[in-house]
Every structure is written in structure tokens, then in C-alpha cells.
N, C-alpha and C. Protein backbone atom coordinates (compact mmCIF):
# COMPACT_ATOMS: atom_id res chain seq x y z
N UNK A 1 -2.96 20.45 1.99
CA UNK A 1 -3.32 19.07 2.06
C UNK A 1 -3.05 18.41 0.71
N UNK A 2 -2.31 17.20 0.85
CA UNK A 2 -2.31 16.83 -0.47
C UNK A 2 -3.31 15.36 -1.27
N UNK A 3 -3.13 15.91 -2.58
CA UNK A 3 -4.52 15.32 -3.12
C UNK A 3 -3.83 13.84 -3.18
N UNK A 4 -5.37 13.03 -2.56
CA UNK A 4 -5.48 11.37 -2.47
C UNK A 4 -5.67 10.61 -4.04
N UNK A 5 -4.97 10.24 -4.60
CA UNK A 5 -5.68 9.38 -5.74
C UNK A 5 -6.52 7.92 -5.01
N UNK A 6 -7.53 7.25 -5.50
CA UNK A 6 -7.79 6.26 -5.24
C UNK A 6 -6.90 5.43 -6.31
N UNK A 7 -6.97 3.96 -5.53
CA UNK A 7 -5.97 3.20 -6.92
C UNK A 7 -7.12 1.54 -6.99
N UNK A 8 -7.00 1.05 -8.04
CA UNK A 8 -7.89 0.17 -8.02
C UNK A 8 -7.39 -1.03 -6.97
N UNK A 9 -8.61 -1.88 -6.14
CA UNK A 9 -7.28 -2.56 -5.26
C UNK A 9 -8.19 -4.02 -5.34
N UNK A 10 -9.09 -3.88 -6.23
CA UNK A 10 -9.81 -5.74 -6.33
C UNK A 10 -11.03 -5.83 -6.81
N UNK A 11 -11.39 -6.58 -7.56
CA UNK A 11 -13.08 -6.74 -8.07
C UNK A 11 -13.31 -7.86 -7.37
N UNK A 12 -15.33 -8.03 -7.28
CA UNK A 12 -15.74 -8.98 -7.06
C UNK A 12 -17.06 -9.10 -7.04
N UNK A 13 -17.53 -10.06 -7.06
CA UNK A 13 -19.37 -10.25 -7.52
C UNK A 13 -20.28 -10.46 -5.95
N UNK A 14 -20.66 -9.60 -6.13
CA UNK A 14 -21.57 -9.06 -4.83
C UNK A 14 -22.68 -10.39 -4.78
N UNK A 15 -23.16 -10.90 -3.35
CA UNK A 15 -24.08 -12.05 -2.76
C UNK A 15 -24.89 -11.22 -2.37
N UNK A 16 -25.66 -12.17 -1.45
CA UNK A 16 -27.00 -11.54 -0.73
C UNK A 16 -26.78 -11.67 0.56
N UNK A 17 -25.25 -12.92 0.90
CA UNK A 17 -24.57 -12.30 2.65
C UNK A 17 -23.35 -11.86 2.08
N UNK A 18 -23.31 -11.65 3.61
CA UNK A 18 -21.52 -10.90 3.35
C UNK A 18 -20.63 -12.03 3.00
N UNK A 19 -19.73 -11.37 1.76
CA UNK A 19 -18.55 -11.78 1.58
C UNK A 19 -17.11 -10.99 1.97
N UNK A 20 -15.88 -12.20 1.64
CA UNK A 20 -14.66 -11.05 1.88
C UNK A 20 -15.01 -10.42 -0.05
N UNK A 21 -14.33 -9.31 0.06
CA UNK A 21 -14.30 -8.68 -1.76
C UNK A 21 -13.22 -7.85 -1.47
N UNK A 22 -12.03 -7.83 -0.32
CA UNK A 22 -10.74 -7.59 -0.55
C UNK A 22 -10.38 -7.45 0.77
N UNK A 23 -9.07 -8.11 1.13
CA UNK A 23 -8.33 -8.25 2.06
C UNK A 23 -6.87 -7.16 2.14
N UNK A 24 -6.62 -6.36 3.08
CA UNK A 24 -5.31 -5.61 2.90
C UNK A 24 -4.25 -6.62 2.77
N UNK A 25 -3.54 -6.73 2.20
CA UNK A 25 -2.29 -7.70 2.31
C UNK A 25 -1.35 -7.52 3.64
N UNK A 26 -0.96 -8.48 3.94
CA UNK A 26 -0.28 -8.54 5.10
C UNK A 26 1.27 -7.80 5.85
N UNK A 27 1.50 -7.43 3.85
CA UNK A 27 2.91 -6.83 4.02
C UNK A 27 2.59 -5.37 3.57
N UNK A 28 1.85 -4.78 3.76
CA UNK A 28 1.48 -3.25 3.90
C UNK A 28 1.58 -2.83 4.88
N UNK A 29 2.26 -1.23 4.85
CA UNK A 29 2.77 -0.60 6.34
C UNK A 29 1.57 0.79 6.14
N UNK A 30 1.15 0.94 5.20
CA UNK A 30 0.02 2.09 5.17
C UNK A 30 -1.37 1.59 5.60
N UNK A 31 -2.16 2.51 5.69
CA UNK A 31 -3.91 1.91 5.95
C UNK A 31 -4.66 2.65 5.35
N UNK A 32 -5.99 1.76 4.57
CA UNK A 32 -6.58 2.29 3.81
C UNK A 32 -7.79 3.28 4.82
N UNK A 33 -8.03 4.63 4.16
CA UNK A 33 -8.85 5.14 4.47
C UNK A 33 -10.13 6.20 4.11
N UNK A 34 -9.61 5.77 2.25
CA UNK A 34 -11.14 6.07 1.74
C UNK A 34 -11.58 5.09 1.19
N UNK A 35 -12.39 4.42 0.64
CA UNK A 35 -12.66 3.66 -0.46
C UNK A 35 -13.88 3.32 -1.41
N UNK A 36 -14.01 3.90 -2.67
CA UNK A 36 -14.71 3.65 -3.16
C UNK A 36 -15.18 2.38 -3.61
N UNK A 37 -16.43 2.05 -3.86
CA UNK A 37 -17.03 0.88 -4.50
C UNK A 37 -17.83 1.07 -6.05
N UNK A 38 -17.28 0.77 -6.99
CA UNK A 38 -18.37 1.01 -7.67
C UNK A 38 -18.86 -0.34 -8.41
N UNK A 39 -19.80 -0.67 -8.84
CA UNK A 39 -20.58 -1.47 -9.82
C UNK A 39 -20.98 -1.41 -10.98
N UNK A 40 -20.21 -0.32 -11.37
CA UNK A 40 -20.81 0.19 -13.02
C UNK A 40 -21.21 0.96 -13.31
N UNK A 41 -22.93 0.97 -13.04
CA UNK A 41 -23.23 1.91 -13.26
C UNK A 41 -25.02 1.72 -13.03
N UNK A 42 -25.35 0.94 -12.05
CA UNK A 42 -26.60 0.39 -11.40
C UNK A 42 -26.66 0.67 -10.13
N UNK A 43 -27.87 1.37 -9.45
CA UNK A 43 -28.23 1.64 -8.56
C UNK A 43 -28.59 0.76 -7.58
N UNK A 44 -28.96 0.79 -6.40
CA UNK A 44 -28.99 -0.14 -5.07
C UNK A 44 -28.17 -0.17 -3.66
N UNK A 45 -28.47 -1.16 -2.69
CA UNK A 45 -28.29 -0.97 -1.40
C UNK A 45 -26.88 -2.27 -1.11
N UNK A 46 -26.29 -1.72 -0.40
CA UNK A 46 -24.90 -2.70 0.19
C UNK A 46 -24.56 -2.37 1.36
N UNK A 47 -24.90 -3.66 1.92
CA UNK A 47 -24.03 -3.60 3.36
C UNK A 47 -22.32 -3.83 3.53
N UNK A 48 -22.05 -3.11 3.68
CA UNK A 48 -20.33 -3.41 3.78
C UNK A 48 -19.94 -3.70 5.29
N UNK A 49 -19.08 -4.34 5.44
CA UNK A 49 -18.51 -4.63 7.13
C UNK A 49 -16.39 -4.56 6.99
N UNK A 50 -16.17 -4.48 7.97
CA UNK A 50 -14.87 -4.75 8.45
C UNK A 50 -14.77 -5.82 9.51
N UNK A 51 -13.77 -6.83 8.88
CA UNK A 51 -13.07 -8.08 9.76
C UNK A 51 -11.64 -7.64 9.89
N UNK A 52 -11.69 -7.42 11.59
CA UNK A 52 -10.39 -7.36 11.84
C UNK A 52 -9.93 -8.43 11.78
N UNK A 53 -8.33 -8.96 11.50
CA UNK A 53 -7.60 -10.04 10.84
C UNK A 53 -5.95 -9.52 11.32
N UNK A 54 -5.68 -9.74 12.91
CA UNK A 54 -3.98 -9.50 12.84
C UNK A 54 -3.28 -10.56 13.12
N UNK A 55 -1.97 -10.42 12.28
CA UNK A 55 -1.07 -11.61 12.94
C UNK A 55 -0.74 -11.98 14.23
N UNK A 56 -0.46 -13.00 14.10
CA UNK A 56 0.37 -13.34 15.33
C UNK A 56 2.11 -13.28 15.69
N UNK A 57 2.39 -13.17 16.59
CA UNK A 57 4.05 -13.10 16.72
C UNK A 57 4.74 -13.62 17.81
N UNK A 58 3.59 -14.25 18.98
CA UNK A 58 4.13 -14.93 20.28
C UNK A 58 2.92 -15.78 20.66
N UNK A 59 2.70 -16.74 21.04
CA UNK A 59 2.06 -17.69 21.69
C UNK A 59 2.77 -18.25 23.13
N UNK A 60 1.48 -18.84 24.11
CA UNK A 60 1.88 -19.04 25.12
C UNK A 60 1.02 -19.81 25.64
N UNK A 61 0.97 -20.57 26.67
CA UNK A 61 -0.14 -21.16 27.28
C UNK A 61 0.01 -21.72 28.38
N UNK A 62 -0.60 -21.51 29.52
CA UNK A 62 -0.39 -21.93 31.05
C UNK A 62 -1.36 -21.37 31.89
N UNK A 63 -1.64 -22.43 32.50
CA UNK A 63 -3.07 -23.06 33.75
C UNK A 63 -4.42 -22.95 32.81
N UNK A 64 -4.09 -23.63 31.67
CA UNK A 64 -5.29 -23.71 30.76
C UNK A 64 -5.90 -22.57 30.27
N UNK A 65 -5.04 -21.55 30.11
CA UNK A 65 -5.16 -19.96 29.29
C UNK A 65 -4.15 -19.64 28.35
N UNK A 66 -4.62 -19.50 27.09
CA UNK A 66 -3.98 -19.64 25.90
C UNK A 66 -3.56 -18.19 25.58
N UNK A 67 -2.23 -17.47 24.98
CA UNK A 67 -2.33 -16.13 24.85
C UNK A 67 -1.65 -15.66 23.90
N UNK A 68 -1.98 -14.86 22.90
CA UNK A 68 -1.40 -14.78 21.87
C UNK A 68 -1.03 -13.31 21.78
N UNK A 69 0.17 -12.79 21.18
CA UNK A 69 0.65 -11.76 21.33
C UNK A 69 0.07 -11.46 19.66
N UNK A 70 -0.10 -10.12 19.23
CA UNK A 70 -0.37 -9.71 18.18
C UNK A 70 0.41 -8.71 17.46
N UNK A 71 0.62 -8.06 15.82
CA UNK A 71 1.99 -7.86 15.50
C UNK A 71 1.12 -6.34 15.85
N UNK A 72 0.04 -5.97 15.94
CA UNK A 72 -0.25 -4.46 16.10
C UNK A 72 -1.57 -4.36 16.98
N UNK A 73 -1.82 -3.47 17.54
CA UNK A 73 -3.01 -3.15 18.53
C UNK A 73 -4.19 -3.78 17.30
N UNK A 74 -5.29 -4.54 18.44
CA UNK A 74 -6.19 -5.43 17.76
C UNK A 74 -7.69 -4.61 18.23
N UNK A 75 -9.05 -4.66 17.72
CA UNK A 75 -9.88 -3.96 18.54
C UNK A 75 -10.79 -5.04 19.09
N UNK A 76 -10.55 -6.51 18.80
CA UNK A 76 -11.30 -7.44 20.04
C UNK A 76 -11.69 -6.98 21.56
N UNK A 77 -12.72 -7.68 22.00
CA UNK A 77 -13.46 -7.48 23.35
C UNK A 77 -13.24 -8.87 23.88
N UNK A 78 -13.38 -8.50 25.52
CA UNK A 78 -13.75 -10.03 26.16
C UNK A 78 -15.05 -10.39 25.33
N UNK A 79 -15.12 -11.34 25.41
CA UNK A 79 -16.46 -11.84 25.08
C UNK A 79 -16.63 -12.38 23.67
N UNK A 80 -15.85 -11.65 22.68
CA UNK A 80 -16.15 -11.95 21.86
C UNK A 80 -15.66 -13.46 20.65
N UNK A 81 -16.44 -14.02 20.02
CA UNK A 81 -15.34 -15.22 19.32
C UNK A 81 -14.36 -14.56 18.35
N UNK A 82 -13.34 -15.21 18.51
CA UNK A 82 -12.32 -15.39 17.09
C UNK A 82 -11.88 -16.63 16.61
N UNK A 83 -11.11 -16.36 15.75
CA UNK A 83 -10.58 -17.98 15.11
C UNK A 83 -9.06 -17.62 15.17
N UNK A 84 -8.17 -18.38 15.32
CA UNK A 84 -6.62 -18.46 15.40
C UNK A 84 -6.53 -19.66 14.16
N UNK A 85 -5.49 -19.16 13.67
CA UNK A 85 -5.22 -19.85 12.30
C UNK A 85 -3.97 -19.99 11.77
N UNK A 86 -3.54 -21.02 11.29
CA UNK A 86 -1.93 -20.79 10.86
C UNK A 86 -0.68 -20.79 12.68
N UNK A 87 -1.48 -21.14 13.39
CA UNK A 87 -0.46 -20.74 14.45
C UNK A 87 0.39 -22.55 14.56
N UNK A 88 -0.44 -23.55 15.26
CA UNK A 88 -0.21 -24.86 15.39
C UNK A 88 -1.88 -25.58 15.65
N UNK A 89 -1.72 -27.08 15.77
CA UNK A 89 -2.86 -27.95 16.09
C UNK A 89 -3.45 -27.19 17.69
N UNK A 90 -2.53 -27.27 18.84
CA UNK A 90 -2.69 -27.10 20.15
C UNK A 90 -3.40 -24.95 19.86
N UNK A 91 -3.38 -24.37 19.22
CA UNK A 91 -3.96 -22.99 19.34
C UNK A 91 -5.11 -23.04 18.37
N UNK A 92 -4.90 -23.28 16.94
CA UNK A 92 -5.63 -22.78 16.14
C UNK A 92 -7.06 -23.70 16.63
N UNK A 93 -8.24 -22.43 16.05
CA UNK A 93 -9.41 -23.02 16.83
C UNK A 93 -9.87 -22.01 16.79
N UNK A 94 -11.33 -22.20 17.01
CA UNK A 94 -12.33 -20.85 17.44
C UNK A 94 -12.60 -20.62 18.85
N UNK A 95 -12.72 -19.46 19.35
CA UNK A 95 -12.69 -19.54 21.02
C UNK A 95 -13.34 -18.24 21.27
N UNK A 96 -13.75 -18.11 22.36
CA UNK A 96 -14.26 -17.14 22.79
C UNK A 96 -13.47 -16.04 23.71
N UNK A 97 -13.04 -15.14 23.49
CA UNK A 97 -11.85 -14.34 24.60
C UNK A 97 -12.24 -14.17 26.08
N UNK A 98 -11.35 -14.38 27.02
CA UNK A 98 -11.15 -14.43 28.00
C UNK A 98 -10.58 -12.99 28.60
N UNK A 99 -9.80 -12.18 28.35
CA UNK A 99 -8.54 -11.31 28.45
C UNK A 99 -8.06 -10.99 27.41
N UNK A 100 -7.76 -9.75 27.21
CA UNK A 100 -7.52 -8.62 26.19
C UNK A 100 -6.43 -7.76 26.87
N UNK A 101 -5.24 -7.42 26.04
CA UNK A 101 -4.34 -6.10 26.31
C UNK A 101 -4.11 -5.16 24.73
N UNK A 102 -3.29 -4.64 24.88
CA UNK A 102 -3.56 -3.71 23.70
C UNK A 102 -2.88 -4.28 22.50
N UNK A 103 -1.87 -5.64 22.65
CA UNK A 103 -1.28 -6.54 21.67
C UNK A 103 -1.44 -7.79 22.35
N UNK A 104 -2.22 -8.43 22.62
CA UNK A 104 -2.60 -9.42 23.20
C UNK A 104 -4.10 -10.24 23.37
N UNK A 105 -4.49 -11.54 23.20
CA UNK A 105 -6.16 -11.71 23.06
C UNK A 105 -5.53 -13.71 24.20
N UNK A 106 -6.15 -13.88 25.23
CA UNK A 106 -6.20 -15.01 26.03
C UNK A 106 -7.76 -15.32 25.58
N UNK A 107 -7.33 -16.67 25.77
CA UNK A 107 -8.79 -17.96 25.53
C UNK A 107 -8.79 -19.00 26.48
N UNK A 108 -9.82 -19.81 27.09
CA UNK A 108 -9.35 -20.98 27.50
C UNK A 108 -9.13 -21.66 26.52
N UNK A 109 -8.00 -22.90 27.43
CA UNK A 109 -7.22 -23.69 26.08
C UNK A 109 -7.20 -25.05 27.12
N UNK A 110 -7.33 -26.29 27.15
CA UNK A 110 -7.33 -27.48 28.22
C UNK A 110 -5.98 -27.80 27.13
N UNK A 111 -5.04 -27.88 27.64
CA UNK A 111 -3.67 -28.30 27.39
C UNK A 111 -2.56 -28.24 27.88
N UNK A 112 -1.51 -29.25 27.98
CA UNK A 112 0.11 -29.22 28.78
C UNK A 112 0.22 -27.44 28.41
N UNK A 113 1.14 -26.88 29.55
CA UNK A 113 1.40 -25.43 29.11
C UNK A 113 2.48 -25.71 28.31
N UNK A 114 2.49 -24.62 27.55
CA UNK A 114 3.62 -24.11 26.51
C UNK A 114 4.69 -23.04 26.89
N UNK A 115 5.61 -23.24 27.01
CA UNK A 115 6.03 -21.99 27.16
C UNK A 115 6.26 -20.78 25.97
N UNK A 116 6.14 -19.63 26.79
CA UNK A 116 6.10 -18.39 25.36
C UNK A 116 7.03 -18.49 24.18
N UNK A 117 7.06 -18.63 23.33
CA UNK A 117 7.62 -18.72 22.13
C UNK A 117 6.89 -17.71 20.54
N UNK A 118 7.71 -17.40 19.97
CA UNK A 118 7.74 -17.00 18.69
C UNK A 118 6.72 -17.55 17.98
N UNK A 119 5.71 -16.86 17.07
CA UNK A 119 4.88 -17.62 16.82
C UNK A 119 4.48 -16.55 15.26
N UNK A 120 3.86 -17.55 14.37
CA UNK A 120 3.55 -16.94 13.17
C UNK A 120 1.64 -17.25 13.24
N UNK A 121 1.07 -16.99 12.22
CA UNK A 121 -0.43 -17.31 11.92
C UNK A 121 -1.36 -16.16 12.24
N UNK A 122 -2.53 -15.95 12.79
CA UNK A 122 -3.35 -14.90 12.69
C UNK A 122 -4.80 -15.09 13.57
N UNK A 123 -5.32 -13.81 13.94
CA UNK A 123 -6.29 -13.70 14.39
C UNK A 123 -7.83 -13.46 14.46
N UNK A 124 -8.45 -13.88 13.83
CA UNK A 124 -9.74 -13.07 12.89
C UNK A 124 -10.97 -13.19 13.73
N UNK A 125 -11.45 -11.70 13.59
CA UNK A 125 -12.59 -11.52 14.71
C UNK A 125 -13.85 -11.57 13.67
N UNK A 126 -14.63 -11.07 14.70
CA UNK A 126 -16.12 -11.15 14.36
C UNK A 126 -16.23 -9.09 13.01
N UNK A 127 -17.07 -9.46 12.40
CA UNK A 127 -17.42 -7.99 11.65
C UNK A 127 -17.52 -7.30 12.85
N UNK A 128 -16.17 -6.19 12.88
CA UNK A 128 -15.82 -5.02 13.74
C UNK A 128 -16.79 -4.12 13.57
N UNK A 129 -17.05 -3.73 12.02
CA UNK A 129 -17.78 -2.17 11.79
C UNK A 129 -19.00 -2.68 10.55
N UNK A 130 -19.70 -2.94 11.00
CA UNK A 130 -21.25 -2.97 9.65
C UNK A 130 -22.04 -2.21 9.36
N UNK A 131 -21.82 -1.54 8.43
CA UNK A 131 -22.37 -0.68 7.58
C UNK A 131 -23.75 -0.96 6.94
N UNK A 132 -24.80 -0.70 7.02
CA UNK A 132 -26.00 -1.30 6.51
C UNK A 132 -26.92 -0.45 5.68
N UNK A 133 -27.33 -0.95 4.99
CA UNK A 133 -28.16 -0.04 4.25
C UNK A 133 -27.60 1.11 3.37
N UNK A 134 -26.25 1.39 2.66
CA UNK A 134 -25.55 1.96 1.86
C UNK A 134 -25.98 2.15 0.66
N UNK A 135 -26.44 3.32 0.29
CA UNK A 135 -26.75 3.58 -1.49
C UNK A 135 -25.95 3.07 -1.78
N UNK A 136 -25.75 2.79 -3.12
CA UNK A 136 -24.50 3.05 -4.54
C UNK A 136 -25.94 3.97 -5.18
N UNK A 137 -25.40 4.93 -5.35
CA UNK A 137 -25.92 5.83 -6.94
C UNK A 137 -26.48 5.72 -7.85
N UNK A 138 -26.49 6.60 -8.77
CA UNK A 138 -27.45 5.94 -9.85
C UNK A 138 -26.04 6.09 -11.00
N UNK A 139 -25.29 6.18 -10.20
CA UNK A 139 -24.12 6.36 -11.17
C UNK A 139 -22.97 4.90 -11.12
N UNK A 140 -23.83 4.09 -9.91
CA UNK A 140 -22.66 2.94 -9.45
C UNK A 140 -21.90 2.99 -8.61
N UNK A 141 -21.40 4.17 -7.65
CA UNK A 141 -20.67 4.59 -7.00
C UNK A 141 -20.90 5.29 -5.73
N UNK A 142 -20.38 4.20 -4.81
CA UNK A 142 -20.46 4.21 -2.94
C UNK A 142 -18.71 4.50 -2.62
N UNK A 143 -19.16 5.76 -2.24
CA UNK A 143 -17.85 6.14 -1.02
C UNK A 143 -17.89 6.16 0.45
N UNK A 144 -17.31 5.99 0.77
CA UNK A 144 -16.90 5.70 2.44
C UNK A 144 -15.81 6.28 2.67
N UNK A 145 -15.77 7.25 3.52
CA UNK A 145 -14.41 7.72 4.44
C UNK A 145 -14.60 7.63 5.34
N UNK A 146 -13.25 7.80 6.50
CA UNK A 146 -13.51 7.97 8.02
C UNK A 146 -12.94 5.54 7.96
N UNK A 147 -12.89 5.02 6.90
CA UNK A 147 -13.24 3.50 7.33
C UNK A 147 -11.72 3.03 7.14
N UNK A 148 -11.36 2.85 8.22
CA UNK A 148 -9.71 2.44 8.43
C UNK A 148 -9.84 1.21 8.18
N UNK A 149 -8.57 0.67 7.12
CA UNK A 149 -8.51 -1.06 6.84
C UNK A 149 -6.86 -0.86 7.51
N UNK A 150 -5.94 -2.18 7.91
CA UNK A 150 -5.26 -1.91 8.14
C UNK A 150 -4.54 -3.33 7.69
N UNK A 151 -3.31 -3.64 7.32
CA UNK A 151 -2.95 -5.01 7.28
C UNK A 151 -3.40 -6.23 7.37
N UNK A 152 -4.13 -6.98 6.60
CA UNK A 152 -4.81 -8.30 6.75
C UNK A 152 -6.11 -8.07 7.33
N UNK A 153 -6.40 -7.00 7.44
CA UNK A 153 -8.28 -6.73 7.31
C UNK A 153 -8.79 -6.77 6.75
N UNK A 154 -10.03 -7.53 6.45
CA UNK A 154 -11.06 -7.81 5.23
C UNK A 154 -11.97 -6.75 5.12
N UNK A 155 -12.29 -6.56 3.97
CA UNK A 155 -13.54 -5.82 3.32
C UNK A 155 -14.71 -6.79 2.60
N UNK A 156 -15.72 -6.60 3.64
CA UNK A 156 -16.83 -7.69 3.12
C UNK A 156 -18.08 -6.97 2.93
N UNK A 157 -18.75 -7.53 1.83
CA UNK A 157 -19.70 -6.66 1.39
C UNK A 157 -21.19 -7.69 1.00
N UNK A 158 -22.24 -7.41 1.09
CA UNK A 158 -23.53 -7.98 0.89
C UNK A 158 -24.10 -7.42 0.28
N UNK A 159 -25.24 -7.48 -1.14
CA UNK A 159 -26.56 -6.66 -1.50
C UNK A 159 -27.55 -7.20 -1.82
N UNK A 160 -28.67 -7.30 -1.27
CA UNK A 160 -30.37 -8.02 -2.04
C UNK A 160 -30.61 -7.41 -3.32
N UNK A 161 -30.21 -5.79 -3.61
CA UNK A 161 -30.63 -5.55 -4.70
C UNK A 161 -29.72 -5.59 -5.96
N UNK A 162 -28.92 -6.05 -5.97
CA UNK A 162 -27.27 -5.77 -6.87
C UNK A 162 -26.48 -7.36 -7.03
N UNK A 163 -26.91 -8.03 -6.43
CA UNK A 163 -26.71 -9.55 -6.08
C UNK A 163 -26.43 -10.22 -7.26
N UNK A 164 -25.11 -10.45 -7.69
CA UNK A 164 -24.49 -10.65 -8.96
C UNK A 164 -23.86 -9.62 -9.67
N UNK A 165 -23.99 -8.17 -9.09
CA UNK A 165 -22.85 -7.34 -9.79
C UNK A 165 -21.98 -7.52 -9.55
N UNK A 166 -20.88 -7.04 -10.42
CA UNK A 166 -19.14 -7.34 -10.28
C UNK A 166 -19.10 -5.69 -9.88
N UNK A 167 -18.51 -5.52 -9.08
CA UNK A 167 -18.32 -4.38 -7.97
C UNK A 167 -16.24 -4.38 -8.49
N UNK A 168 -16.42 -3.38 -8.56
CA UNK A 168 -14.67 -2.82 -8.47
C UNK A 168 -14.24 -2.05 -6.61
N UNK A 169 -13.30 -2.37 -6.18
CA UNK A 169 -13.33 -1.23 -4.84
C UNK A 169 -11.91 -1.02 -5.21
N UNK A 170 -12.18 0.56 -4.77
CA UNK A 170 -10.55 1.79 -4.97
C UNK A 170 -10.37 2.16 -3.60
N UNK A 171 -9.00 2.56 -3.37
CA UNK A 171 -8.80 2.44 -2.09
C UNK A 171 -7.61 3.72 -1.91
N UNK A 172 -7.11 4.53 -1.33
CA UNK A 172 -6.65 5.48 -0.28
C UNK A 172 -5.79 5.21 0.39
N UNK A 173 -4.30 5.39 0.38
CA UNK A 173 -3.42 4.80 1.01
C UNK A 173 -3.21 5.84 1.79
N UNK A 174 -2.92 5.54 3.35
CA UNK A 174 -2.72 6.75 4.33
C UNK A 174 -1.23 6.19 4.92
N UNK A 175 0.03 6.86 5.11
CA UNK A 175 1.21 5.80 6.17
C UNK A 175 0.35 6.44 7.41
């Protein structure tokens, strides 16, 4: 097995809700899958979460059902809200899902249909995975494995007790 370095991948000053405190960039073909947090060197509790966040690459819309194709498998549910962003006036919006496929998320949409076309902008769901109640150490330092980030997924983090530390997070590149 070969050995993982972590590499530093963003600082940021921890709240008392969740914030983003690092986003995968959009043009990464690997996914992160360890990542440390540290704060220095102060002890306390952090909730961390994952926002799934995928592009878009096709839009469509007809009999008042909006549908957006996505550039990689997304883990949205019926039911749940997202926001569409960067696509046009007639999509972008917050909505609640209707229909789900494994690159695909439908919404109602009250508008002339569109036909399918090429489409750029993005998809951002609700916190996928929340982590609650997380030591950091007495050394400053929270690891997490097993926590897949993948292209334009956020890493958001909260603490009541740490609330104003500047937090560093290292990260694990997997292809």
C-alpha cells in the first residue's frame, strides 16, 4: 500500500454555524479521502458536514418539469431542496426535487419548454453527511477518513467551543 501524504488544501476561522472552510475545485479528477483539521493546538468540539455541489452539462424543460443532467453521479433524493446556479434566469432557483437518475435531478419549473441543450452552472444540495460532536485533541488535531469530497464539494465546519480559531484542513488525494 502506498503511503498518503496529506497536503495543505485551505485555512479558515471556525463560527458557531456551519460554514464552507474549503471547496474541491471544480477541475480536479481525484477525490479527497482523508482529511485532517487542525487548529493549532487547542482542544474542543466541531461539527463538520459535506455539501454536495455538481455541475451541470444539459438542461431541459417540458410539461412544466425542469431537468438537469449532471457532469458525475450526484447523491440527491426526491424530496429534497437544491439550488441551481450559474445555469440561466428560466433554471437557476431553489426547488425541491421531483425525479432523480444517477446523472440527473427534475424540479417543477412553470415555463415555455426548452428544448435539451448543453448547459454549464451547478447543483448544490442540502449537508449530505454531518458529523457532530467531533473532538480536535489536545494537540489541535481532528482526522476523518472513510469522508469522500469529490469535485466542487464543500467542506463546512461549525464549533461553540473553538469559535474564532483559524483551523488549517490537509487533505488526501485518491484518483
Amino acid at each position: 500500500m502506498a503511503t498518503i501524504t496529506p497536503r495543505l488544501l485551505d485555512t479558515a476561522t471556525l463560527t458557531s454555524s456551519l460554514a464552507d472552510i474549503y471547496t474541491v475545485p471544480a477541475t480536479t479528477t481525484t477525490r479527497l479521502e482523508h482529511l485532517i483539521i487542525s487548529n493549532g493546538a487547542t482542544a474542543g468540539t466541531v461539527t463538520v458536514a459535506v455539501q454536495s455541489n455538481v455541475g451541470v452539462t444539459n438542461k431541459s424543460l417540458s410539461g412544466n418539469v425542469a431537468t438537469l443532467t449532471t457532469n458525475r453521479p450526484h447523491p440527491f433524493n426526491i424530496g429534497q431542496s437544491i439550488t441551481v446556479a450559474g445555469v440561466d434566469s428560466t433554471f437557476n432557483g431553489t426547488y425541491t426535487i421531483t425525479g432523480v437518475g444517477r446523472t440527473t435531478v427534475s424540479y417543477a419549473k412553470t415555463n415555455a419548454d426548452v428544448a435539451s441543450t448543453v448547459a454549464t452552472g451547478s447543483v448544490a444540495g442540502p449537508d449530505v453527511e454531518q458529523l457532530n460532536g467531533y473532538s480536535i485533541s489536545a494537540n489541535g488535531i481532528l482526522e476523518l477518513f472513510n469522508l469522500i469530497l469529490e469535485a466542487g464539494d464543500k467542506l463546512r465546519a461549525s464549533a461553540a467551543t473553538t469559535t474564532g480559531a483559524k483551523i488549517s484542513v490537509y487533505g488526501a488525494e485518491q484518483a
